[in-house]
N, C-alpha and C. Protein backbone atom coordinates (compact mmCIF):
# COMPACT_ATOMS: atom_id res chain seq x y z
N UNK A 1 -7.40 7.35 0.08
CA UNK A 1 -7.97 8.66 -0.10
C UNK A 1 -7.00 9.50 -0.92
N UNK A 2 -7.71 10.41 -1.89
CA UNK A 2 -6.89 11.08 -2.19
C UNK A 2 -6.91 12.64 -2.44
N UNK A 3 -6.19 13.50 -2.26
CA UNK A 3 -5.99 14.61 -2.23
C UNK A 3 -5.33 15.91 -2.73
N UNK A 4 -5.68 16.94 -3.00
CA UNK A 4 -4.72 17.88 -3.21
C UNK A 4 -5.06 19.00 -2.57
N UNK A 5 -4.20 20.00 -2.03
CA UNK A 5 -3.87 20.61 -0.91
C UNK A 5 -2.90 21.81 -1.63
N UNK A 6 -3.38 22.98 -1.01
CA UNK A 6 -2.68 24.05 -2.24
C UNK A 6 -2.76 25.06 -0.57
N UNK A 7 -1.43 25.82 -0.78
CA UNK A 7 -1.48 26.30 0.68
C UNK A 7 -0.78 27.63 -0.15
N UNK A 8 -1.10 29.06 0.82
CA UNK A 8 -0.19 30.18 0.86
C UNK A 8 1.05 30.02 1.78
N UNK A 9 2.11 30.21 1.32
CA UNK A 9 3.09 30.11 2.26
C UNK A 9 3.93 31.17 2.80
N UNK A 10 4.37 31.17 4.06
CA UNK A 10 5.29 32.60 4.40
C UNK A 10 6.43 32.27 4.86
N UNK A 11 7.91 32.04 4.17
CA UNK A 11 9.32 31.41 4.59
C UNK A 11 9.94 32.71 4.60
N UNK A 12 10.35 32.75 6.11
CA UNK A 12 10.93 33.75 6.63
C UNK A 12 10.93 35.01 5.98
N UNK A 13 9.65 36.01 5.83
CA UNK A 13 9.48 36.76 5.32
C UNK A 13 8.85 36.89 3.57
N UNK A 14 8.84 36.01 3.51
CA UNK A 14 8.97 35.85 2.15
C UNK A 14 7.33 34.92 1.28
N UNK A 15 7.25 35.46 0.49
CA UNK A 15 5.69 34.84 0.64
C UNK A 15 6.39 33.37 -0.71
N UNK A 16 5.52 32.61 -1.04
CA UNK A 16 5.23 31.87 -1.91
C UNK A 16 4.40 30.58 -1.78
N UNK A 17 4.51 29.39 -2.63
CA UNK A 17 3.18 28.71 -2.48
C UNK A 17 3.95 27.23 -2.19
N UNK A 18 2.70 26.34 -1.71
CA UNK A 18 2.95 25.15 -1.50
C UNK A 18 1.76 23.99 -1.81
N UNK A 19 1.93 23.75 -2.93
CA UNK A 19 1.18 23.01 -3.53
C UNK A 19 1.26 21.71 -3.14
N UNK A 20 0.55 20.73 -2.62
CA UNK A 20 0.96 19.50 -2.37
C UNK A 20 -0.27 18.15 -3.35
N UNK A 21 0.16 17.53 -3.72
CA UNK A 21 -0.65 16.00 -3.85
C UNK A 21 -0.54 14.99 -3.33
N UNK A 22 -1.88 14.78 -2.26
CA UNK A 22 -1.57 13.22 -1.82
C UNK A 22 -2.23 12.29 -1.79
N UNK A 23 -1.38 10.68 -2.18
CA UNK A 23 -2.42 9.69 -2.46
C UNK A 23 -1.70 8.63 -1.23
N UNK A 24 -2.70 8.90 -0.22
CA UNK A 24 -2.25 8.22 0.54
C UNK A 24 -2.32 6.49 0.89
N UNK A 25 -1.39 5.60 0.94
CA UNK A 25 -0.45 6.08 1.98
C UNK A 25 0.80 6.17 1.76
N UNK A 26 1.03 6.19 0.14
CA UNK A 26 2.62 6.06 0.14
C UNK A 26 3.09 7.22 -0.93
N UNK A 27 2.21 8.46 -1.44
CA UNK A 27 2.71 9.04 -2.78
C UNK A 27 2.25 10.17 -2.17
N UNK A 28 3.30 11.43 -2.82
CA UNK A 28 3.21 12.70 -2.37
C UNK A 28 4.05 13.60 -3.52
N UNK A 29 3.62 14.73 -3.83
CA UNK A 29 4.00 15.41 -4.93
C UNK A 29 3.99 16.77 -3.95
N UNK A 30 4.92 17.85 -3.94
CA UNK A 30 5.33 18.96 -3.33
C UNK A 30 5.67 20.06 -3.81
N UNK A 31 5.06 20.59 -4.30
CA UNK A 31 5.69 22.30 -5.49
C UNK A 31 5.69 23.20 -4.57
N UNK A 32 7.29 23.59 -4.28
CA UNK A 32 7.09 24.73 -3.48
C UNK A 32 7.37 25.65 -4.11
N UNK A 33 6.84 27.20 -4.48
CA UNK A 33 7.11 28.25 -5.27
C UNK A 33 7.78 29.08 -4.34
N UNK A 34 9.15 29.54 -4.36
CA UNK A 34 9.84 30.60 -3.61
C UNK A 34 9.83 31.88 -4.55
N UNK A 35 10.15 33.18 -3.93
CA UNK A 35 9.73 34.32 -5.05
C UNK A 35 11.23 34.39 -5.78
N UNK A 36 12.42 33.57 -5.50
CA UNK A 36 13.39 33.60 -6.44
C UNK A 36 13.68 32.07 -6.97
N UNK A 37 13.03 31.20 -6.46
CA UNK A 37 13.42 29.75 -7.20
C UNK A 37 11.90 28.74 -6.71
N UNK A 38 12.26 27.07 -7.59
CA UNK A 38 11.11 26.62 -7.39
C UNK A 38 12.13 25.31 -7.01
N UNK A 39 11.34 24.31 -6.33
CA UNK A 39 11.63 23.16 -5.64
C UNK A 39 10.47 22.12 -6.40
N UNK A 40 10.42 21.05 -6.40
CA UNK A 40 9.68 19.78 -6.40
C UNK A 40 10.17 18.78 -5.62
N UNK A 41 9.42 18.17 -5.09
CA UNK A 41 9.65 17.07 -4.51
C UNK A 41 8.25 15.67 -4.59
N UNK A 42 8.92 14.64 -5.10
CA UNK A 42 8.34 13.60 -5.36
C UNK A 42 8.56 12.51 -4.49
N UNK A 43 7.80 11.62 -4.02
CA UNK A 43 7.86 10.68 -3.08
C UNK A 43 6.61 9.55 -3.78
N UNK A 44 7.44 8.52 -3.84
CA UNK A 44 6.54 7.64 -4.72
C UNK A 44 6.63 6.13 -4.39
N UNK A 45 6.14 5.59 -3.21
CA UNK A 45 6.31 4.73 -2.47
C UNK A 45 7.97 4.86 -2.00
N UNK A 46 9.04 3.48 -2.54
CA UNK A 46 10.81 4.07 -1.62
C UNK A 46 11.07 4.68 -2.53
N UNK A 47 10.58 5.26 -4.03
CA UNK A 47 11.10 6.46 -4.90
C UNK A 47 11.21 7.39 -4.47
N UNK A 48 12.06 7.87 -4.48
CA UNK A 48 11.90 9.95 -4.60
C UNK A 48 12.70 10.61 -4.63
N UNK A 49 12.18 11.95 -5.57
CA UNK A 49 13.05 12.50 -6.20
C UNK A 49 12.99 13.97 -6.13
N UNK A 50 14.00 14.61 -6.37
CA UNK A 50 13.94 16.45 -6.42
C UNK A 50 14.27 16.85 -7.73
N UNK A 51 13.09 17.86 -8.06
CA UNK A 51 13.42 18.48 -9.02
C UNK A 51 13.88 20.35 -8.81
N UNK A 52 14.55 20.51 -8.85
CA UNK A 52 15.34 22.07 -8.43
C UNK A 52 15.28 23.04 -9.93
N UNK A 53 13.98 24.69 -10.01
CA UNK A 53 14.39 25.21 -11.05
C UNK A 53 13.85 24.96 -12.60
N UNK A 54 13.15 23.67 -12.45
CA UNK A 54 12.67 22.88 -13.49
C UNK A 54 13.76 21.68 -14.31
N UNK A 55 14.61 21.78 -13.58
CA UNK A 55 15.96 20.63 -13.81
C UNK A 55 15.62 18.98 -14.24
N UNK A 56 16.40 18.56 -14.53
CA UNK A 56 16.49 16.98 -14.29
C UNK A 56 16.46 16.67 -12.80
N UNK A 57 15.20 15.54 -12.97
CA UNK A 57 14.45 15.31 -11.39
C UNK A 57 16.17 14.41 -11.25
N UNK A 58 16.43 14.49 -9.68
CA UNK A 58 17.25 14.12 -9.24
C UNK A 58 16.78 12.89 -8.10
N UNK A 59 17.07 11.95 -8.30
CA UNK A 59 16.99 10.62 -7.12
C UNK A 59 17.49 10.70 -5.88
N UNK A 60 16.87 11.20 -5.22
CA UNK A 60 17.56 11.20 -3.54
C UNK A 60 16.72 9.85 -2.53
N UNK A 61 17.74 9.41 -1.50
CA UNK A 61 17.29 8.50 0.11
C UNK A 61 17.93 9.20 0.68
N UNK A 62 18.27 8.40 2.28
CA UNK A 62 18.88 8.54 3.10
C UNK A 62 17.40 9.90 3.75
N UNK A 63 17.83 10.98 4.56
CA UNK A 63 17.85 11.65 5.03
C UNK A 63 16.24 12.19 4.39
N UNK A 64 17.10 12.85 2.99
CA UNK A 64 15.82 13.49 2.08
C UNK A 64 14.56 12.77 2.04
N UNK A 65 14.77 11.53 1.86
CA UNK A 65 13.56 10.52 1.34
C UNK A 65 13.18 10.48 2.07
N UNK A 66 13.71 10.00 3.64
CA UNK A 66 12.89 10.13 5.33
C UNK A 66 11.80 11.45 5.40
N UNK A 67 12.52 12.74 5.15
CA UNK A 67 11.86 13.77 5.03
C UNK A 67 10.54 13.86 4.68
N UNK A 68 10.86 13.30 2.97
CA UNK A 68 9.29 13.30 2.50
C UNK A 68 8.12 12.43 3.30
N UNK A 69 9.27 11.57 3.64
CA UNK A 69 8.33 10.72 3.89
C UNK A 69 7.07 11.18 4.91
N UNK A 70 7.82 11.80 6.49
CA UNK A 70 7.73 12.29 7.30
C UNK A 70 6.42 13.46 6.66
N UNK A 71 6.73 14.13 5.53
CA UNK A 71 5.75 15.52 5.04
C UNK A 71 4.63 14.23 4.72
N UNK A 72 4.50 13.70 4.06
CA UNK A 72 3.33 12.78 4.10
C UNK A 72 2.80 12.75 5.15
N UNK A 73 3.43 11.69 6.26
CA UNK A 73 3.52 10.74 7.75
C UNK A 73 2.24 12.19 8.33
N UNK A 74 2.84 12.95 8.25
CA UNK A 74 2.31 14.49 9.44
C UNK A 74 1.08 14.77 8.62
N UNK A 75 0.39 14.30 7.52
CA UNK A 75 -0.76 14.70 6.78
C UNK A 75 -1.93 13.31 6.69
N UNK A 76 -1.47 12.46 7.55
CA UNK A 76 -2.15 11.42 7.61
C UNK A 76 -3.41 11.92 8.53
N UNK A 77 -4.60 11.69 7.96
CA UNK A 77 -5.71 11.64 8.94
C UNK A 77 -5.98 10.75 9.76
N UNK A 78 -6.95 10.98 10.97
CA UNK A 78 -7.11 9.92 11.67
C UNK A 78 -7.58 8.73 11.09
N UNK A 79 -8.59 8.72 9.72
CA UNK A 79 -8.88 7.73 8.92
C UNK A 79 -7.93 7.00 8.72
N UNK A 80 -7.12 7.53 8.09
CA UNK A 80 -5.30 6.81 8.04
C UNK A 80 -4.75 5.79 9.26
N UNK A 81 -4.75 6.34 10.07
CA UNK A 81 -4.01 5.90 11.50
C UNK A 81 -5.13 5.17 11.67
N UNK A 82 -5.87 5.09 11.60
CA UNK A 82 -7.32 4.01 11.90
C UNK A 82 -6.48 2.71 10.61
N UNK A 83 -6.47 3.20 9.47
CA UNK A 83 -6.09 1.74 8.77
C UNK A 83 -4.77 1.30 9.60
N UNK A 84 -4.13 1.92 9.93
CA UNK A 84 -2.64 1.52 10.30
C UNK A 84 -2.81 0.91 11.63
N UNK A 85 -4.25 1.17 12.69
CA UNK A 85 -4.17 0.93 13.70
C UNK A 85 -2.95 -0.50 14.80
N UNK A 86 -2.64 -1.29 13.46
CA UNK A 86 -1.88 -1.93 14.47
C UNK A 86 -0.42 -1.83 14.49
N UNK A 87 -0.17 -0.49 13.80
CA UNK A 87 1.33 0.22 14.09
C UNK A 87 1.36 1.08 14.91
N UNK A 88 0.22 1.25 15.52
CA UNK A 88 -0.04 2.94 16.18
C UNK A 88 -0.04 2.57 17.74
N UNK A 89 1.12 3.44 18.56
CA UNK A 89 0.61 2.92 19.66
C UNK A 89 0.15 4.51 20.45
N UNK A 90 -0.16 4.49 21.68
CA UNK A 90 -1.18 5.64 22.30
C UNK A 90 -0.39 5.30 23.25
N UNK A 91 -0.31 7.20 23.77
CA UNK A 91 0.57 7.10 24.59
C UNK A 91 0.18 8.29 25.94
N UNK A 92 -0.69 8.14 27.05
CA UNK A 92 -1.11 9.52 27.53
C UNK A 92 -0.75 9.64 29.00
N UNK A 93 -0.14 10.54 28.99
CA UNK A 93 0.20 11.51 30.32
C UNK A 93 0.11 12.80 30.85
N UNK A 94 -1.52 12.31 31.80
CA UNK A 94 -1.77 13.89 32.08
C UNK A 94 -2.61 14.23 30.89
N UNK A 95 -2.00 15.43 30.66
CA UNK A 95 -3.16 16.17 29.51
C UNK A 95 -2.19 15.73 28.09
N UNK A 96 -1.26 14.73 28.12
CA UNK A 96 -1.24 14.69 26.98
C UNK A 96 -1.42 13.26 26.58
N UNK A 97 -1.77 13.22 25.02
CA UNK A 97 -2.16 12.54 24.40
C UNK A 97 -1.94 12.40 23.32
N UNK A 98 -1.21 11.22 23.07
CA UNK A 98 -0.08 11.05 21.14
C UNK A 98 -0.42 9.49 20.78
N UNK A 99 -0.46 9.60 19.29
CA UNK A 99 -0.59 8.51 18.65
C UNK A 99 0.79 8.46 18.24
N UNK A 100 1.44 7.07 18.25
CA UNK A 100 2.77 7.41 17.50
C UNK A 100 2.90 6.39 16.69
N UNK A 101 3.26 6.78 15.33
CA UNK A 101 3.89 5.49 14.82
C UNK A 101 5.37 5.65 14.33
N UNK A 102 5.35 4.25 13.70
CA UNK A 102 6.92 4.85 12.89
C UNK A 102 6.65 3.30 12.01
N UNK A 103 7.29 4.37 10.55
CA UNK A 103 7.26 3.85 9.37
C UNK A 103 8.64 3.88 8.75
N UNK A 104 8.85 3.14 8.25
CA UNK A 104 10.36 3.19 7.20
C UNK A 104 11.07 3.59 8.02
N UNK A 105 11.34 3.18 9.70
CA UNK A 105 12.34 4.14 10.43
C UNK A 105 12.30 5.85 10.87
N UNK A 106 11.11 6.15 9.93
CA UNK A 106 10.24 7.82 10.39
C UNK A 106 9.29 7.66 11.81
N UNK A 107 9.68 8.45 13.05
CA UNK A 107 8.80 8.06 14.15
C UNK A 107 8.09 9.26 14.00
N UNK A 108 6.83 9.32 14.11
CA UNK A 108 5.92 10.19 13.68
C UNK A 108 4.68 10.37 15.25
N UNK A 109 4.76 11.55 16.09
CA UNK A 109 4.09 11.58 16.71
C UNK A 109 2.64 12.20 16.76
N UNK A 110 1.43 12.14 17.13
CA UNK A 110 0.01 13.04 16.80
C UNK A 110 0.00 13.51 17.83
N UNK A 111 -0.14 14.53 18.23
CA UNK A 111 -0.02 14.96 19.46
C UNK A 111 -2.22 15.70 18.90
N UNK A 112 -2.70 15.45 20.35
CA UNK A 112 -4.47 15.29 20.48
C UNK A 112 -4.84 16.39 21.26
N UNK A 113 -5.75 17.49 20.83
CA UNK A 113 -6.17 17.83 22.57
C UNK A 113 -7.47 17.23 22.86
N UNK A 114 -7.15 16.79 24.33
CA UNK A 114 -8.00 16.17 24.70
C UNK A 114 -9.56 16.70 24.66
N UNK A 115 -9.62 17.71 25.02
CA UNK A 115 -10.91 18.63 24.78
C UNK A 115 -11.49 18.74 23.81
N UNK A 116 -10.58 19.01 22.50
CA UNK A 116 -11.93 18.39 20.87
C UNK A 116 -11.48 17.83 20.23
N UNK A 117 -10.76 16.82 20.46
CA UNK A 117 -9.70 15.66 19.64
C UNK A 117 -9.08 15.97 18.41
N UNK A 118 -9.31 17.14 18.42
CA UNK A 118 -7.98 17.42 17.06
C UNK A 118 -7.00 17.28 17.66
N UNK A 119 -6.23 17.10 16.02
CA UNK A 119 -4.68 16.44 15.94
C UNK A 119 -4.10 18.05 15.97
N UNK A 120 -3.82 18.62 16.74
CA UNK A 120 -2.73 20.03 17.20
C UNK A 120 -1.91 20.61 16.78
N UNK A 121 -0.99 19.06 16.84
CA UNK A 121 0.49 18.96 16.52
C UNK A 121 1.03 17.44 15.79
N UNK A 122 2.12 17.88 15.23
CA UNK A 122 2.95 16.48 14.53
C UNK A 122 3.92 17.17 14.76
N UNK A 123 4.94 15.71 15.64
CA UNK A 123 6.13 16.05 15.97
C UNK A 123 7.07 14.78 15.10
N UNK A 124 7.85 14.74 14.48
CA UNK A 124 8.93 13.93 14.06
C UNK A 124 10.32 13.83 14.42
N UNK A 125 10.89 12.96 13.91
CA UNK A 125 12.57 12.62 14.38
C UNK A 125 12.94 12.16 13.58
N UNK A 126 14.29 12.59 12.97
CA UNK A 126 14.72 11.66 11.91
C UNK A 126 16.13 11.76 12.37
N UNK A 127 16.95 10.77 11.61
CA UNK A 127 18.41 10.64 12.21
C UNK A 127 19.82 11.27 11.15
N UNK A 128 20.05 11.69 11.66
CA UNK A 128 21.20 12.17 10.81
C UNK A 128 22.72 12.42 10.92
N UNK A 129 23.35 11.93 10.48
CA UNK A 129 24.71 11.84 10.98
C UNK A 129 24.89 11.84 12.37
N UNK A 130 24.65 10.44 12.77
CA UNK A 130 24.56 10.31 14.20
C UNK A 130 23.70 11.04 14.93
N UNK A 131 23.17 12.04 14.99
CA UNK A 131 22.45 12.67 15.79
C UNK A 131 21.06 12.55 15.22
N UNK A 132 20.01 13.44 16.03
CA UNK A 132 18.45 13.27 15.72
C UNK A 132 18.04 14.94 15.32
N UNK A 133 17.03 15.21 14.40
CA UNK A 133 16.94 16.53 13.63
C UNK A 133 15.33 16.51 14.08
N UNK A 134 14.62 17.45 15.25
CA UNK A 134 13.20 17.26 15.20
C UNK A 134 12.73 18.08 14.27
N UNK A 135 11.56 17.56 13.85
CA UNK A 135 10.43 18.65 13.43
C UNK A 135 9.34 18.68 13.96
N UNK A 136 8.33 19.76 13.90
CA UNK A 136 7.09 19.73 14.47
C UNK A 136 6.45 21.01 13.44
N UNK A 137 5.23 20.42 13.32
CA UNK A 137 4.24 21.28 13.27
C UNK A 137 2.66 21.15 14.05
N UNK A 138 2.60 22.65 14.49
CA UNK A 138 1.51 23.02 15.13
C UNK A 138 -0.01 23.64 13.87
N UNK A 139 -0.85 22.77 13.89
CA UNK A 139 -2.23 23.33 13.18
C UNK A 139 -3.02 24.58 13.99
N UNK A 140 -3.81 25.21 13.37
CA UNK A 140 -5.25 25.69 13.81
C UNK A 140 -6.09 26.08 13.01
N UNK A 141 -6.71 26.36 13.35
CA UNK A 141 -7.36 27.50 12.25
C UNK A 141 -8.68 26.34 11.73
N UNK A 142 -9.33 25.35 12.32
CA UNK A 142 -10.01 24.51 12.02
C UNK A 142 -10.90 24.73 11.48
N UNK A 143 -11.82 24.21 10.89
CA UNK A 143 -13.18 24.75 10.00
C UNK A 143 -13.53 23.16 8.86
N UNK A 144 -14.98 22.87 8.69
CA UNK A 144 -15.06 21.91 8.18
C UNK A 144 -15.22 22.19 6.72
N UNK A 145 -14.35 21.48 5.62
CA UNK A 145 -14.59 21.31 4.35
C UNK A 145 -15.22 20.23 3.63
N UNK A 146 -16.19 20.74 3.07
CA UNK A 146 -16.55 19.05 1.82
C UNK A 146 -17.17 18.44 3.17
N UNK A 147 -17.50 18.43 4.35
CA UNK A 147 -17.73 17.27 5.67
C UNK A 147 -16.70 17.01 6.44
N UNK A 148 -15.30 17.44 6.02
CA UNK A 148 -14.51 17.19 6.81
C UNK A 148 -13.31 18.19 7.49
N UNK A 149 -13.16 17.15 8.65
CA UNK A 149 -12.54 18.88 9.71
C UNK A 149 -11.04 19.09 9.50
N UNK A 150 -10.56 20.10 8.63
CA UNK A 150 -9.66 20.32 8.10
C UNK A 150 -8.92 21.91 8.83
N UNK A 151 -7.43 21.30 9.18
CA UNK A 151 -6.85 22.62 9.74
C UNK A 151 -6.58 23.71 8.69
N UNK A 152 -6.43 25.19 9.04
CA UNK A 152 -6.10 25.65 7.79
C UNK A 152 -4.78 27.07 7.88
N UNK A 153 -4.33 26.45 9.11
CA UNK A 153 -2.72 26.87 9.26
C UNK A 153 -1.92 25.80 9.78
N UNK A 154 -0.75 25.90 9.30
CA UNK A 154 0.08 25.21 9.54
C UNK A 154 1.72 26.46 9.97
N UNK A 155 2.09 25.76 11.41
CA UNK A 155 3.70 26.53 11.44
C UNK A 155 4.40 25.63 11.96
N UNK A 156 5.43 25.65 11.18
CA UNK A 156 6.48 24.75 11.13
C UNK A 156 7.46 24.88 11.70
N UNK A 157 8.61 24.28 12.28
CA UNK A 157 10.01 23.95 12.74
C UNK A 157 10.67 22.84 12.23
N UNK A 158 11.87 23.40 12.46
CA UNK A 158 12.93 22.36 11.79
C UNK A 158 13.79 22.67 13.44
N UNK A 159 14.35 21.61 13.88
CA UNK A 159 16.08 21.84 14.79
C UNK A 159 15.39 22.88 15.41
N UNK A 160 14.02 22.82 15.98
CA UNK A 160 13.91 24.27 16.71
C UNK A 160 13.78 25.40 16.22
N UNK A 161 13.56 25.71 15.06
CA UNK A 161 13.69 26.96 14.17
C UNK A 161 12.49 27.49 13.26
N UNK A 162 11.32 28.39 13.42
CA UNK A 162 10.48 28.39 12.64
C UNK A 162 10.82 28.41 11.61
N UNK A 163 10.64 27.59 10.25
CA UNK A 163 10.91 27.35 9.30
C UNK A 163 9.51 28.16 8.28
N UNK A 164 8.30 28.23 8.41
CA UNK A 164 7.61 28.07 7.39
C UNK A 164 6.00 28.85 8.70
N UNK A 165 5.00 29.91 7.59
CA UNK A 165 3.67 29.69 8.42
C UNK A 165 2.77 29.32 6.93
N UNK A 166 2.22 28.59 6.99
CA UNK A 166 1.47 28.19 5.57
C UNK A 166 -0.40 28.49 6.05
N UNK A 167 -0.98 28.94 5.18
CA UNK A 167 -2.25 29.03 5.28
C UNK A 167 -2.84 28.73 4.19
N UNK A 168 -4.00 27.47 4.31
CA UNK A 168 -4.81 26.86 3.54
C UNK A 168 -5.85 27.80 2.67
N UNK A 169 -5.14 27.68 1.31
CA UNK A 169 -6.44 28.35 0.53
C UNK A 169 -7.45 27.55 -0.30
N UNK A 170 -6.75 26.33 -0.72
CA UNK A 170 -7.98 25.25 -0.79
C UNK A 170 -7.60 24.04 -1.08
N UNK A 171 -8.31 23.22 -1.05
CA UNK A 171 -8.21 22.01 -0.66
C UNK A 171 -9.54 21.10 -1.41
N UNK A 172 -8.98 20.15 -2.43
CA UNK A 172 -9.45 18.72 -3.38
C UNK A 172 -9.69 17.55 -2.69
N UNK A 173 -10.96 17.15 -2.02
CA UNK A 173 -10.81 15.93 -1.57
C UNK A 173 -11.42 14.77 -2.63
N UNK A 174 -10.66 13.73 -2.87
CA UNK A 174 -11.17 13.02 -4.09
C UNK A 174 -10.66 13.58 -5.45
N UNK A 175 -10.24 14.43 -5.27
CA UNK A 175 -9.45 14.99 -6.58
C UNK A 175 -8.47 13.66 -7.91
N UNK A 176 -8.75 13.11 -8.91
CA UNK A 176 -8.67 12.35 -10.01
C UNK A 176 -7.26 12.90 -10.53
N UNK A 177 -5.92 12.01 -9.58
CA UNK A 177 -4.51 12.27 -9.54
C UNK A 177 -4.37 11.29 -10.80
N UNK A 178 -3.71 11.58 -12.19
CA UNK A 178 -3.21 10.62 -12.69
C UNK A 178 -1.64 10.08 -11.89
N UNK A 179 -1.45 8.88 -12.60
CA UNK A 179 0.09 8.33 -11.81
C UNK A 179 0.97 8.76 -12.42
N UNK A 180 0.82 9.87 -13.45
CA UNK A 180 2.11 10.82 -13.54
C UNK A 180 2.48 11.47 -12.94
N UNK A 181 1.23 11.99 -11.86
CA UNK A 181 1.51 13.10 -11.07
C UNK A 181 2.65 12.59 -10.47
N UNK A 182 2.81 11.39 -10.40
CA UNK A 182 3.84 11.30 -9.11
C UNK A 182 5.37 10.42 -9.48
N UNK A 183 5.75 10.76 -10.96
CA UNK A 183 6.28 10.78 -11.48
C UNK A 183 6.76 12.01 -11.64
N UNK A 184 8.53 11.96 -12.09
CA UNK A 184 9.00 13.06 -12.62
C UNK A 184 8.97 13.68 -13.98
């Protein structure tokens, strides 16, 4: 499936945009517009790269590349996790209810409510200098697009820290990505 995803964003006070492309399951393109600088980020199966400013795209792993990966991992639909079904395991206690997988060493949790089976939350872990760095984001704001049930806020954490509130202003399903897009 493929996609593009164009969000308003609000980083700590501060408005700007977050453009995303995704061809899932392994390519992701990321323009984030800050009101004093710009970011790119490319993820292109184990490629990926940052472009800072409009610079020479820069080759990053380790840590960064997990990251992207992870910003993908958390945008997977249940369609998705349906192809992956035999990486996915289910995990429920009580009122809760998580799909989890883990890819490339990214453990990626879905957190469900049981009451209208949306996906809520995505919680992640990644490792970093010995220690573990969570993230999570919480959806709402549901409403169906094109046929399909699409959240249209997103708030984010990093280490515990609201990082980001993004709100969906529209959204390409089937959208005709050339493979430059995901190139630098």
């Amino acid at each position: 499936m493929v996609r593009a995803i164009i969000t308003k964003c609000y980083w700590k006070r501060r408005d700007g945009t977050d453009t995303r492309s995704i061809r899932a399951p392994n390519q992701l393109r990321v323009e984030l517009s800050y009101p004093e600088k710009s970011e790119t980020r490319i993820l292109n199966g184990d490629s990926a790269q940052v472009i800072f400013e409009g610079r020479a795209a820069e080759e990053v792993s380790g840590i960064q590349r997990d990251a992207m990966r992870l910003q993908l991992m958390r945008l997977y639909s249940p369609l998705m996790l349906l192809k992956k079904i035999d990486s996915v395991s289910l995990i429920e206690e009580g009122d809760l209810l998580a799909l989890s997988l883990v890819e490339n060493g990214v453990h990626v949790h879905y957190l469900v409510n049981k009451e209208n089976w949306h996906i809520e939350k995505v919680a992640g872990t990644l490792l970093m200098n010995g220690g573990e760095i969570q993230f999570l984001t919480e959806y709402s704001d549901f409403a169906v697009v094109e046929g399909v049930l699409v959240h249209h806020k997103e708030n984010k954490f990093a280490g515990g820290v609201n990082t980001a509130m993004l709100q969906l202003r529209q959204i390409t399903f089937d959208a005709q990505l050339d493979d430059s897009r995901f190139k630098p």
